[in-house]
Protein backbone atom coordinates (compact mmCIF):
# COMPACT_ATOMS: atom_id res chain seq x y z
CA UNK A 1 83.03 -95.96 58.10
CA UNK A 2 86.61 -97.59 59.06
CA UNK A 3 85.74 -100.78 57.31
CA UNK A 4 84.77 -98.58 54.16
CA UNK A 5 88.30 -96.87 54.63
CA UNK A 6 90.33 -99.94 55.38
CA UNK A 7 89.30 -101.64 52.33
CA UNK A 8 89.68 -98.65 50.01
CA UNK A 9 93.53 -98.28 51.37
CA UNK A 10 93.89 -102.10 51.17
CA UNK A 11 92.90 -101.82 47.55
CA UNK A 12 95.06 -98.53 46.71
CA UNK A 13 98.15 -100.31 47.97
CA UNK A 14 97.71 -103.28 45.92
CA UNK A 15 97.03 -100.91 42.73
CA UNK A 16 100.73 -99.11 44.04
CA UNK A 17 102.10 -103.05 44.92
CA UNK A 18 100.44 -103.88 41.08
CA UNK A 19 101.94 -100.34 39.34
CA UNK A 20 105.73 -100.84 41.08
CA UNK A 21 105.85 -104.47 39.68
CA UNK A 22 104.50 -103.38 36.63
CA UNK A 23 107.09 -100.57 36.26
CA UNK A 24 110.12 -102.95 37.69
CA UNK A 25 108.95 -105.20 34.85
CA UNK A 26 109.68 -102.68 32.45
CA UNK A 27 112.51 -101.32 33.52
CA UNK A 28 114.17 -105.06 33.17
CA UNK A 29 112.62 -105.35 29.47
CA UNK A 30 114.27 -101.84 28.57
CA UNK A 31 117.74 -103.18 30.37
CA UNK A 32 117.46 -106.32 28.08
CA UNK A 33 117.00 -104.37 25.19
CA UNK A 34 119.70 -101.99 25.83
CA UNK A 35 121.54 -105.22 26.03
CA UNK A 36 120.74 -106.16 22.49
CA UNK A 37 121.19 -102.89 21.07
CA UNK A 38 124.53 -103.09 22.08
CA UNK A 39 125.26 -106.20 20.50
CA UNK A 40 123.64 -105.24 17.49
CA UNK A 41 126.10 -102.17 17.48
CA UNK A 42 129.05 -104.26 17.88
CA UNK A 43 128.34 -106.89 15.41
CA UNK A 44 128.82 -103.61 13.02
């Protein structure tokens, strides 16, 4: 019964480690295209 609970947590933290890179990853993307919004803007 530990084993079976060890590997489920070992798998739900690498779906959490997976999600937070996945969300970091994002988060970067929507900072880049702030980025180019802004020099769109100014090019105006």
């Amino acid at each position: 019964m530990r084993v079976e609970f060890d590997e489920t947590q070992a798998e739900r933290a690498e779906l959490l480690r997976e999600a937070n890179v996945l969300r970091d990853m994002a988060l970067e993307q929507q900072k880049r295209d702030d980025e180019i919004l802004k020099k769109w803007i100014a090019l105006i």
